[in-house]
C-alpha atoms as a PDB file:
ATOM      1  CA  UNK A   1     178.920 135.729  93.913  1.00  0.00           C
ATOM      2  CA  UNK A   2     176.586 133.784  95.521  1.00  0.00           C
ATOM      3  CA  UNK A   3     174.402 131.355  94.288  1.00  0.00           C
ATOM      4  CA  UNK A   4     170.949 129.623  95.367  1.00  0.00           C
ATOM      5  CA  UNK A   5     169.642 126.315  93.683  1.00  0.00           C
ATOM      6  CA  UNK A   6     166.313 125.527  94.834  1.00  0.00           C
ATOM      7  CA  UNK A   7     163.986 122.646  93.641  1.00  0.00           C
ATOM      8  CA  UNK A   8     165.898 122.231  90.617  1.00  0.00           C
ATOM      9  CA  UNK A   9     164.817 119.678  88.700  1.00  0.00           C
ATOM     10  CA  UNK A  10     165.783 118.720  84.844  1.00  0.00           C
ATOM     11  CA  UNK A  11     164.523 116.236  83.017  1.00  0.00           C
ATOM     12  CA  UNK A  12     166.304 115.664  79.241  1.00  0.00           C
ATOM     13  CA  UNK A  13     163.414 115.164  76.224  1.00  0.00           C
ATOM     14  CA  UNK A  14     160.501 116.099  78.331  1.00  0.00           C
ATOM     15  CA  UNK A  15     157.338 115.174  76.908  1.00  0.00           C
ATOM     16  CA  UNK A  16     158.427 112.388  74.697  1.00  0.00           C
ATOM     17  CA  UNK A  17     158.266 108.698  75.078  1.00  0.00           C
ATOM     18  CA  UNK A  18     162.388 108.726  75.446  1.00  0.00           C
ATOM     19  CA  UNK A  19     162.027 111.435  78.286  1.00  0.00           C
ATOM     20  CA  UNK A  20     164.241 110.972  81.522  1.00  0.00           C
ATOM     21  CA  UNK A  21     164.544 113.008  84.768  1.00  0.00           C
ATOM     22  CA  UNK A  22     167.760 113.674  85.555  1.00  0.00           C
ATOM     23  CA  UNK A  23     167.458 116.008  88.727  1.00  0.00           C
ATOM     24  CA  UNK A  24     165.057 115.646  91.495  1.00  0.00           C
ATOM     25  CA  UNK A  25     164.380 118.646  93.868  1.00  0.00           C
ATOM     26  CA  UNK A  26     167.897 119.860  94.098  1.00  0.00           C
ATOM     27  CA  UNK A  27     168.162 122.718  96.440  1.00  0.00           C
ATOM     28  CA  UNK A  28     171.793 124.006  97.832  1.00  0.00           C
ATOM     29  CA  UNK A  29     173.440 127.109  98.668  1.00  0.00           C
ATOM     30  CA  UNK A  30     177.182 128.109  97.282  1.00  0.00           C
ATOM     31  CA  UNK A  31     178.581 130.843  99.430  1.00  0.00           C
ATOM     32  CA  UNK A  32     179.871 134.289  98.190  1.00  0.00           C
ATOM     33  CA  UNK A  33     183.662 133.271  97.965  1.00  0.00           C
ATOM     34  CA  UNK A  34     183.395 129.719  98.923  1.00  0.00           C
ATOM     35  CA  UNK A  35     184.683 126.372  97.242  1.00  0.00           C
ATOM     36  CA  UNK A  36     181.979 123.568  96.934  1.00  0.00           C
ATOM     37  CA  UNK A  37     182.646 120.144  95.876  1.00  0.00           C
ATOM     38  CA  UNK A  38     180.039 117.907  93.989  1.00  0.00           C
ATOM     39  CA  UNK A  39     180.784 114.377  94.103  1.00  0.00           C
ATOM     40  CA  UNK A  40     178.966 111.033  93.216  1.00  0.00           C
ATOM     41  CA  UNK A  41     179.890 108.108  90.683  1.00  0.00           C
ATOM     42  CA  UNK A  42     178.904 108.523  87.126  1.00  0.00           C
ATOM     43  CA  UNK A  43     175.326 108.858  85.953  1.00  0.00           C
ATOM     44  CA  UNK A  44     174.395 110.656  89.586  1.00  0.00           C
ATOM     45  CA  UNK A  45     173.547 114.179  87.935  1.00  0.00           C
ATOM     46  CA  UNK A  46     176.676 116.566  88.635  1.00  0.00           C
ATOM     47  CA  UNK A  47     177.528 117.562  85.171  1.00  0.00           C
ATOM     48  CA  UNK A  48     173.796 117.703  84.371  1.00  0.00           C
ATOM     49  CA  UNK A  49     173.664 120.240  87.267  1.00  0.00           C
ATOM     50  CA  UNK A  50     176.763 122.209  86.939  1.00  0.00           C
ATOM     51  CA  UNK A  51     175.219 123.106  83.418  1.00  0.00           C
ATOM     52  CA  UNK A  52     171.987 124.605  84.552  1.00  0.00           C
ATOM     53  CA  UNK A  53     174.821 127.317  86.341  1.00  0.00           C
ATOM     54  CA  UNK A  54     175.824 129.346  83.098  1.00  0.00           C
ATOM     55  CA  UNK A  55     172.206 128.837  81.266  1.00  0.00           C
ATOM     56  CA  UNK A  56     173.846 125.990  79.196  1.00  0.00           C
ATOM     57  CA  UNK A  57     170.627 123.882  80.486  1.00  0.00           C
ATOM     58  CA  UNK A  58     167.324 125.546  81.911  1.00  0.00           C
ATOM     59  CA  UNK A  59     165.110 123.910  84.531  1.00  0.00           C
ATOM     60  CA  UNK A  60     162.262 121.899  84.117  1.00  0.00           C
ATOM     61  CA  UNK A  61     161.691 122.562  87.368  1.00  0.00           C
ATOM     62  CA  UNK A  62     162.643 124.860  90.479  1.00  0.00           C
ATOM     63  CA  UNK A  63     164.806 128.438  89.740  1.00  0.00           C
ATOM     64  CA  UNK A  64     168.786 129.266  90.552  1.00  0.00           C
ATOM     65  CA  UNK A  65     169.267 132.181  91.595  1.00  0.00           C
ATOM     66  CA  UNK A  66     173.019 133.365  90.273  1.00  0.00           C
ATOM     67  CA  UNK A  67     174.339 136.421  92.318  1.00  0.00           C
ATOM     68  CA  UNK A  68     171.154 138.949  90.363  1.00  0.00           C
ATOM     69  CA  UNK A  69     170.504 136.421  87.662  1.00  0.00           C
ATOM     70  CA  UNK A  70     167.394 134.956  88.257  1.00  0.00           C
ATOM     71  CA  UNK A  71     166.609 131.230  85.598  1.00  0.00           C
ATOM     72  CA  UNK A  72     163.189 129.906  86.458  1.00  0.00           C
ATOM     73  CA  UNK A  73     162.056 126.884  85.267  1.00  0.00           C
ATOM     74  CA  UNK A  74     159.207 127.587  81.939  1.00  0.00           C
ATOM     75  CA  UNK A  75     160.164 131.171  81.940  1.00  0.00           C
ATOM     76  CA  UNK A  76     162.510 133.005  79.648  1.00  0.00           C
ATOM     77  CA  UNK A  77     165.911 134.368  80.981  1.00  0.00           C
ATOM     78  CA  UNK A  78     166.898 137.629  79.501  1.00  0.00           C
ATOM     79  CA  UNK A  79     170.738 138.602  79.040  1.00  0.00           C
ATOM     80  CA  UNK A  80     172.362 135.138  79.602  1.00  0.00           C
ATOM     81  CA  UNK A  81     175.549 136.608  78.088  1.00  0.00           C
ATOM     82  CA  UNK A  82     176.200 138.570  81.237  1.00  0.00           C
ATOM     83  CA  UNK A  83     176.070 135.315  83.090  1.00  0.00           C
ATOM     84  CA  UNK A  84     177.857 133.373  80.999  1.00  0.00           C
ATOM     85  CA  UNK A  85     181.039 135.785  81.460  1.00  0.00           C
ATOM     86  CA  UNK A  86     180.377 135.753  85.596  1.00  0.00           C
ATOM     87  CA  UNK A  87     180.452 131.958  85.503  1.00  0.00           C
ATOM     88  CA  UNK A  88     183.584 130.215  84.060  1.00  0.00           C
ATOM     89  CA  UNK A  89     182.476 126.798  83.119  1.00  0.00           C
ATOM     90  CA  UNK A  90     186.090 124.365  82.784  1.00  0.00           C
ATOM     91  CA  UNK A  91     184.781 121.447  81.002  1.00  0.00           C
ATOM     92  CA  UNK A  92     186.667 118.230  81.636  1.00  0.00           C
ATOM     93  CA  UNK A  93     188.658 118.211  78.757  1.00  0.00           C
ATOM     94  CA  UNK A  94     189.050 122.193  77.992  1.00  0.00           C
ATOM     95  CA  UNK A  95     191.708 121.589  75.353  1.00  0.00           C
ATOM     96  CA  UNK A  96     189.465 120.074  72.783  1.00  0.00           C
ATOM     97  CA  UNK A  97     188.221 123.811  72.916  1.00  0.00           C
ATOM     98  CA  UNK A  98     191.668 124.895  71.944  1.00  0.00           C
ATOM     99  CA  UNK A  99     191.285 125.873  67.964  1.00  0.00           C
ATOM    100  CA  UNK A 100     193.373 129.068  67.129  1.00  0.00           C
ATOM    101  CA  UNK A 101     196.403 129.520  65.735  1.00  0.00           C
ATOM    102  CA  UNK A 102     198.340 131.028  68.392  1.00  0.00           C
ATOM    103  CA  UNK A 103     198.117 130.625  72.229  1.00  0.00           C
ATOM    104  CA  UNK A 104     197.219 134.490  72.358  1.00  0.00           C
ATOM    105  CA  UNK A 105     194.639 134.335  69.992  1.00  0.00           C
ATOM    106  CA  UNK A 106     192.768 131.173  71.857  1.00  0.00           C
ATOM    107  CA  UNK A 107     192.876 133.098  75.322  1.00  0.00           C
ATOM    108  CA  UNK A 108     191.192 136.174  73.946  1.00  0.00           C
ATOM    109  CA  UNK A 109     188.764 134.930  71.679  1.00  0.00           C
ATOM    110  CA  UNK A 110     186.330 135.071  74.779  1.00  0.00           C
ATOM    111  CA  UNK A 111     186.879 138.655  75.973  1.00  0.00           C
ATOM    112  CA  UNK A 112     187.073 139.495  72.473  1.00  0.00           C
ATOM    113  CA  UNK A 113     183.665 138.328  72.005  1.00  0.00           C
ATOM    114  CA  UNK A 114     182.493 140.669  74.851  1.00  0.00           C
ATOM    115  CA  UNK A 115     183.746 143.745  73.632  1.00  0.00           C
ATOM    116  CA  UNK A 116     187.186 143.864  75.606  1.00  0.00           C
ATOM    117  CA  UNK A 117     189.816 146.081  73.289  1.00  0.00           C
ATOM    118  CA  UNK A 118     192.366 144.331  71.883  1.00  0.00           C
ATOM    119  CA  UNK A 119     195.015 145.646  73.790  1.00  0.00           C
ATOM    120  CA  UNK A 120     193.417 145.231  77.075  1.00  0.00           C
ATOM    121  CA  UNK A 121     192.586 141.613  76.139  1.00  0.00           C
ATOM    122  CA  UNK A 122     196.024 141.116  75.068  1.00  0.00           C
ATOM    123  CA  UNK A 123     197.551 142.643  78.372  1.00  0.00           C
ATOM    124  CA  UNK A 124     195.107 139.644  80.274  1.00  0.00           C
ATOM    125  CA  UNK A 125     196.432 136.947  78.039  1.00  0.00           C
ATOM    126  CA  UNK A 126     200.280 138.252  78.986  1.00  0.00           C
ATOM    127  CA  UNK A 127     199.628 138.562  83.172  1.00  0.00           C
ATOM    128  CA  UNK A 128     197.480 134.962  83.309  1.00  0.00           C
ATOM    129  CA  UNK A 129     200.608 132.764  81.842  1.00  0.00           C
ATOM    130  CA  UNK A 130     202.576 132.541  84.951  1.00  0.00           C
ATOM    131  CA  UNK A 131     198.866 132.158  86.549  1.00  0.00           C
ATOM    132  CA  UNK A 132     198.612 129.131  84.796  1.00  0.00           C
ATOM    133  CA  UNK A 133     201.747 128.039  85.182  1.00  0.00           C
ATOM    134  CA  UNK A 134     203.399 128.891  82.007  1.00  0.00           C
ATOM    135  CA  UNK A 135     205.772 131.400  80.249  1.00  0.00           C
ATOM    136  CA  UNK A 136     205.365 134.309  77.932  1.00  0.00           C
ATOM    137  CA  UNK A 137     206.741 132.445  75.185  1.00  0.00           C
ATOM    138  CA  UNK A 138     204.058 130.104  74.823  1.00  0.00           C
ATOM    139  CA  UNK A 139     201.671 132.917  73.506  1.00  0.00           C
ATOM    140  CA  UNK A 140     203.300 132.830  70.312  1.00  0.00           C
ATOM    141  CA  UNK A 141     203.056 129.135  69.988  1.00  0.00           C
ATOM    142  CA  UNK A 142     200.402 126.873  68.516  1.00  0.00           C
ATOM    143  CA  UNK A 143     198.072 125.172  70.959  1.00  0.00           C
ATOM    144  CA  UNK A 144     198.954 122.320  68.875  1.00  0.00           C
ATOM    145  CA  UNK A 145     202.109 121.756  69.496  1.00  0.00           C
ATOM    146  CA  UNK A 146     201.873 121.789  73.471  1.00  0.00           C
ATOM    147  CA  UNK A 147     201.983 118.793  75.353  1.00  0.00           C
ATOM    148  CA  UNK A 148     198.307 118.046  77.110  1.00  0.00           C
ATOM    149  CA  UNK A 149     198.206 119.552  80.515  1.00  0.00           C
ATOM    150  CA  UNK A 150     199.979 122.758  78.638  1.00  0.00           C
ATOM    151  CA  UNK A 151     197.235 122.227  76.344  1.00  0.00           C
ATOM    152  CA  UNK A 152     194.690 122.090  79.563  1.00  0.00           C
ATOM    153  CA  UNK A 153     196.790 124.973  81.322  1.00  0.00           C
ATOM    154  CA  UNK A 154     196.149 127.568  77.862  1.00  0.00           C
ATOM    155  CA  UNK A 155     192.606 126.360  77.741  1.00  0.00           C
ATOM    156  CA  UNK A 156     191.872 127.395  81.214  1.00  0.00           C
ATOM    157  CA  UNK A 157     193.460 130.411  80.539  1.00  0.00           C
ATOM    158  CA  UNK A 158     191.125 131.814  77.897  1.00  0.00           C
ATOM    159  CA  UNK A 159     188.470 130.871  80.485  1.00  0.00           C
ATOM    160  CA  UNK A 160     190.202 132.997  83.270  1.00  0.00           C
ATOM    161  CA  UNK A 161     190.649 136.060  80.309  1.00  0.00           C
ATOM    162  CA  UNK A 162     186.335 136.501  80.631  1.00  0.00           C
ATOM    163  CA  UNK A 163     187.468 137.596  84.639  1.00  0.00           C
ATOM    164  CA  UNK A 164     184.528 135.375  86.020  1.00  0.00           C
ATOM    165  CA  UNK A 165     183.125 135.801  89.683  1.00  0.00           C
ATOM    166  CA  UNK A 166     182.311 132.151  89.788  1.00  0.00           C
ATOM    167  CA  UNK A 167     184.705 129.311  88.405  1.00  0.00           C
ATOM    168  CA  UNK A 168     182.987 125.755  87.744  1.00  0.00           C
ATOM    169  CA  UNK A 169     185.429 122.592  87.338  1.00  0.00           C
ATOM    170  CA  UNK A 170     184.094 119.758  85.720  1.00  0.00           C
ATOM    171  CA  UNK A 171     186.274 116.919  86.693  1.00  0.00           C
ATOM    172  CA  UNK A 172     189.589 119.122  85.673  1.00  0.00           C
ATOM    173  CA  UNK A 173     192.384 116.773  86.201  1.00  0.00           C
ATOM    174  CA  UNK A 174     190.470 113.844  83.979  1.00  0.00           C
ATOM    175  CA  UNK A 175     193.119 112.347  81.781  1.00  0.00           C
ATOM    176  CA  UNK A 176     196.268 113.865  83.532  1.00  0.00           C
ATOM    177  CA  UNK A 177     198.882 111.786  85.247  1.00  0.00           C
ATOM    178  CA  UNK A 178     198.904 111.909  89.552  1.00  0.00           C
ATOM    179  CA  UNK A 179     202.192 115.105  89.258  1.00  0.00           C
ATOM    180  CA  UNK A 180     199.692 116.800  86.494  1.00  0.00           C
ATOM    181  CA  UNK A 181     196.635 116.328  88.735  1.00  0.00           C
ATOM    182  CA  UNK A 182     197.803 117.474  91.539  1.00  0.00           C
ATOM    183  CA  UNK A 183     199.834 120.620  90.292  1.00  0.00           C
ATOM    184  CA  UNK A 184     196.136 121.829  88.468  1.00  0.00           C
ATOM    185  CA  UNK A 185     194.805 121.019  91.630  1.00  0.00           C
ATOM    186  CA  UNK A 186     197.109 123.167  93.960  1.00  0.00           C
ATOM    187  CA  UNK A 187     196.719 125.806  90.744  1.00  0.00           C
ATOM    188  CA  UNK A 188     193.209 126.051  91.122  1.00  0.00           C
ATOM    189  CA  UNK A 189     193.401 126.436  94.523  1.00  0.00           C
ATOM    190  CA  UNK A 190     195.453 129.649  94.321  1.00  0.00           C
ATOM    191  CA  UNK A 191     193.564 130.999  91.738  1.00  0.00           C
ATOM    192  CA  UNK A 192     190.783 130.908  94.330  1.00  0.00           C
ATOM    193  CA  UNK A 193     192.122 132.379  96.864  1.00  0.00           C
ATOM    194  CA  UNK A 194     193.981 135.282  94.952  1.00  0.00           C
ATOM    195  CA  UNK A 195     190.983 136.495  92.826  1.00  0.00           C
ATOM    196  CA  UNK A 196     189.091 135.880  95.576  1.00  0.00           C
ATOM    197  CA  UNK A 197     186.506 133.336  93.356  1.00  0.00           C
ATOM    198  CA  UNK A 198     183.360 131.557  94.182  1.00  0.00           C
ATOM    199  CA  UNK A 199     184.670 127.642  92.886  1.00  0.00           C
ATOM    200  CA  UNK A 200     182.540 124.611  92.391  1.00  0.00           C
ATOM    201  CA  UNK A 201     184.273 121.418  91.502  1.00  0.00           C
ATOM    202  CA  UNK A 202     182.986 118.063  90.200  1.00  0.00           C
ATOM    203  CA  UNK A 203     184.832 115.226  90.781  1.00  0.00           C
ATOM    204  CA  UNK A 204     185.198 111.648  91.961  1.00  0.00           C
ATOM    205  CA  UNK A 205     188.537 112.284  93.902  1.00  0.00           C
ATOM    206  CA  UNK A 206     187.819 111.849  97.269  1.00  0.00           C
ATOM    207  CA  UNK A 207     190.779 113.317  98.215  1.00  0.00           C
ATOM    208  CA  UNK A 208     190.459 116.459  96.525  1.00  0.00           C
ATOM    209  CA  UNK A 209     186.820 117.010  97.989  1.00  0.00           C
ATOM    210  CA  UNK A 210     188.402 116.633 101.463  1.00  0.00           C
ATOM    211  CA  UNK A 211     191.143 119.013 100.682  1.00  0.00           C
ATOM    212  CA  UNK A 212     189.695 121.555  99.246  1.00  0.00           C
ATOM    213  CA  UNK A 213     186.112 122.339  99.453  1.00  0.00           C
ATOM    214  CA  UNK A 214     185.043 124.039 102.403  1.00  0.00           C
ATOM    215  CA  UNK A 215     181.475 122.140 101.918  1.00  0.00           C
ATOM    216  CA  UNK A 216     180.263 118.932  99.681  1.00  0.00           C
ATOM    217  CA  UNK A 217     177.377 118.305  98.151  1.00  0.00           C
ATOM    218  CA  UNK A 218     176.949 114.166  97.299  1.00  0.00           C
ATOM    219  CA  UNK A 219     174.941 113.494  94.598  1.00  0.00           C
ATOM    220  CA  UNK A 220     172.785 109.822  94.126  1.00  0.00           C
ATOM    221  CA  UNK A 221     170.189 109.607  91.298  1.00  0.00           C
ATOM    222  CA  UNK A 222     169.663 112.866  90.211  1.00  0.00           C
ATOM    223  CA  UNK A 223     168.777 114.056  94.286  1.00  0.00           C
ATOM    224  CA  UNK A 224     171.207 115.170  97.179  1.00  0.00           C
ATOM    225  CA  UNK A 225     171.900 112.450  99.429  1.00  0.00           C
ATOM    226  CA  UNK A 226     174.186 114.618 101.497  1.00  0.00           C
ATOM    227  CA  UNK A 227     175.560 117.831 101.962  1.00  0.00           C
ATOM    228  CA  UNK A 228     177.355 119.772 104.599  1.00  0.00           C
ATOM    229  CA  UNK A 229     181.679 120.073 105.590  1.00  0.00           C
ATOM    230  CA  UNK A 230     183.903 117.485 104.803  1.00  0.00           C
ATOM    231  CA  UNK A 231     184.184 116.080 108.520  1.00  0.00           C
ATOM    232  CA  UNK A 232     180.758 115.774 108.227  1.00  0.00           C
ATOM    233  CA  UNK A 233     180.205 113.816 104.870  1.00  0.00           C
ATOM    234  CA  UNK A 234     183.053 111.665 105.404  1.00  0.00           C
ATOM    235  CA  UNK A 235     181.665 110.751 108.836  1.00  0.00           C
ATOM    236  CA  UNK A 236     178.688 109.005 106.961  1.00  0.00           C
ATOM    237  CA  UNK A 237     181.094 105.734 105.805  1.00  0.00           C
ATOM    238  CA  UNK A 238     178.152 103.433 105.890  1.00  0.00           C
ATOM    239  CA  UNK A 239     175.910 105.742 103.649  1.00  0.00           C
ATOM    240  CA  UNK A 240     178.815 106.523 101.075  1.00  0.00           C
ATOM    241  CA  UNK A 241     179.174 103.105 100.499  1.00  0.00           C
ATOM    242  CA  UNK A 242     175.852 102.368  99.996  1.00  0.00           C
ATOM    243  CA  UNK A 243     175.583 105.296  97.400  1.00  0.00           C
ATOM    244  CA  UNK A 244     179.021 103.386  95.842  1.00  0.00           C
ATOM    245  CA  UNK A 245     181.174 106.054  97.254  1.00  0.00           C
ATOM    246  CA  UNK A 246     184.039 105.625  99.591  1.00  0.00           C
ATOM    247  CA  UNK A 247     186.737 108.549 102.022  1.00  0.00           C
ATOM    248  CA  UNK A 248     189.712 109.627 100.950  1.00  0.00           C
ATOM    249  CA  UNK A 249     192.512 106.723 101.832  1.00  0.00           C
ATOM    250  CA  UNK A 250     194.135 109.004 104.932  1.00  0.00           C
ATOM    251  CA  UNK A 251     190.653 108.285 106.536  1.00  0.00           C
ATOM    252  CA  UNK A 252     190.325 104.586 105.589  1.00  0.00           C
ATOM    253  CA  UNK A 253     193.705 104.482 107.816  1.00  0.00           C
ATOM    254  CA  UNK A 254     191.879 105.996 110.163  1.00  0.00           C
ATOM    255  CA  UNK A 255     188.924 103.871 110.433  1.00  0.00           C
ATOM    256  CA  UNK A 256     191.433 100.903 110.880  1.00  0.00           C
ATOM    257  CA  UNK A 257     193.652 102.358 113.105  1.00  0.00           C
ATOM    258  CA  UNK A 258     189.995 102.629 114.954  1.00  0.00           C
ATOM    259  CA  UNK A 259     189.117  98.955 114.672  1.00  0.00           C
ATOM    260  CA  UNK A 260     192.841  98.058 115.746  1.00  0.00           C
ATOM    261  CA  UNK A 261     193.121 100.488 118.861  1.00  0.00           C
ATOM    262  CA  UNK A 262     189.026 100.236 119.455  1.00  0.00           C
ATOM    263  CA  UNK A 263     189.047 104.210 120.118  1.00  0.00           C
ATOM    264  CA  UNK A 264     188.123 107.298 117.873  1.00  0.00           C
ATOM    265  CA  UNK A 265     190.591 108.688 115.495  1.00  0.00           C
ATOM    266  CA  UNK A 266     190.510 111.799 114.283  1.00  0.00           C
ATOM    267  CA  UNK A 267     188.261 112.365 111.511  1.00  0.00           C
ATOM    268  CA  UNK A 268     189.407 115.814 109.484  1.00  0.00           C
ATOM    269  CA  UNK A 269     193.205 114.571 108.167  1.00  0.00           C
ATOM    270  CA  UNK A 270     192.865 114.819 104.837  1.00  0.00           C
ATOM    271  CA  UNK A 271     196.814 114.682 103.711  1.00  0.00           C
ATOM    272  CA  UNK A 272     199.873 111.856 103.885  1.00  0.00           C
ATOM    273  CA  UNK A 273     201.482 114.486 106.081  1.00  0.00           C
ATOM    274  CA  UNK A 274     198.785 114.893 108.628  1.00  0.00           C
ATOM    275  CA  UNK A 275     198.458 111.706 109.117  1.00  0.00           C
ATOM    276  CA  UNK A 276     202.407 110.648 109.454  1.00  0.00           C
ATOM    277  CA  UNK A 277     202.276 113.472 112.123  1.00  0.00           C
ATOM    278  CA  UNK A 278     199.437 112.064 114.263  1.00  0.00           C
ATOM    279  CA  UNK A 279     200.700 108.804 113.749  1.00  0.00           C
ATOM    280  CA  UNK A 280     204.103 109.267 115.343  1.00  0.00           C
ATOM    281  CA  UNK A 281     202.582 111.060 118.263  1.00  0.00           C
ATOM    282  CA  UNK A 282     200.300 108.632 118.648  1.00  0.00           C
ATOM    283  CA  UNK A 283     202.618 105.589 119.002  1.00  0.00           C
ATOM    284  CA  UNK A 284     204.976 107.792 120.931  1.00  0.00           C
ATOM    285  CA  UNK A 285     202.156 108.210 123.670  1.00  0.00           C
ATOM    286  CA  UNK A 286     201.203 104.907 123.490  1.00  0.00           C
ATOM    287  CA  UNK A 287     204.955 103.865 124.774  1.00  0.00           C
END
């Protein structure tokens, strides 16, 4: 599903004296299938924007268009519900959602909700535990007796049962140690590639951004500073500073290994691996 922000703008308690703009002429395009990241440190607008992608905020300014879902800013959007199951929104800390007394009956509330039969909605919850990365058993359990990222894994689950076209990550691995990060990281990942999902993910790991996304959008002040494929963004080290960003640590090696050698390193090794590999074949050749 494809999705077109243009001229967004938001600003939160408009037309009072405690009014503040939030979003500035925002205007980016999220491919049919693709995986975007948003970055930029707090305060810069992301979650404020993600939110304007399921009708959870409406524009102040600009329109989204949202595969046929039109939202335009001081007009009224009809049939948000549809949208609402097309986009997934995973907040950053889903479990708090978690309130049911079974694992079963948390990851079908939502297609529940939208008419989905029992059974069928039953038969979702039962095929998306190994998605997530747990057993069958846990269905019967409470949420509340899980451990956190099994918490975080059911959570994500019962947004997966709605089937969305478009899954939006709001800093997903917040609170979760590196092993927990990195296996909902790698989880996502394959989620997006079997169903085949349009993914947008906030978040202020560099390294994830690089790893994943096939474009970036960097966020400053409520505006765009920069957008376009990681090589690209990270290329700008001057400008993500300034913005009080910095690259992924594989290319701060790089940019060293530049001042030490005084010639270009590759700039799109975005792993520990990649980087061990050119780094042996580059001190073999220069034997």
């Amino acid at each position: 599903m494809e999705i077109k922000v243009e001229q967004l703008g938001h600003t939160y308690m408009q037309g009072t004296p405690f009014e503040k703009e939030v979003l500035k002429q925002v205007s980016f395009t999220v491919p049919t299938g693709s995986y975007t990241a948003v970055i930029g440190h707090t305060g810069s607008g992301k979650s404020t924007l993600i939110q304007h992608l399921n009708g959870l905020l409406k524009p102040t300014e600009g329109r989204l268009q949202i595969g046929e879902k039109e939202i335009i800013a001081n007009q009224k959007t009809k049939d948000l519900k549809s949208l609402r199951k097309n986009v997934g929104l995973v907040f950053q800390y889903p479990e708090h959602q978690l309130f049911e007394e079974t694992v079963e009956k948390d990851i079908i509330f939502g297609p529940l909700n939208f008419g989905v039969p029992e059974k069928r909605a039953k038969e979702r919850a039962k095929m998306l535990m190994p998605l997530v990365g747990l057993s069958e058993d846990f269905l019967k359990r409470s949420p509340f007796e899980l451990s956190g990222g099994q918490k975080r894994r059911v959570a994500i689950a019962g947004v997966l049962a709605l089937e969305p076209k478009v899954l939006v990550l709001d800093e997903p691995t917040a609170g979760l140690d590196p092993k927990g990060q990195r296996e909902i990281m790698d989880m996502f990942y394959r989620l997006h590639q079997e169903k085949q999902l349009t993914t947008i993910l906030v978040t202020h790991h560099m390294e994830d951004a690089a790893l994943f996304a096939d474009q970036i959008v960097v966020m400053n002040q409520g505006e765009i500073a920069i957008k376009g494929k990681p090589v690209e963004i990270f290329a700008n080290l001057k400008q993500l500073q300034t913005i009080g960003l910095d690259v992924p640590e594989t290319l701060t090696l790089m940019y060293k290994m530049e001042e030490v050698f005084g010639q270009q390193m590759p700039r799109d090794l975005f792993t520990v691996d990649q980087v061990a590999q050119f780094i042996k074949q580059f001190m073999l050749e220069k034997r």
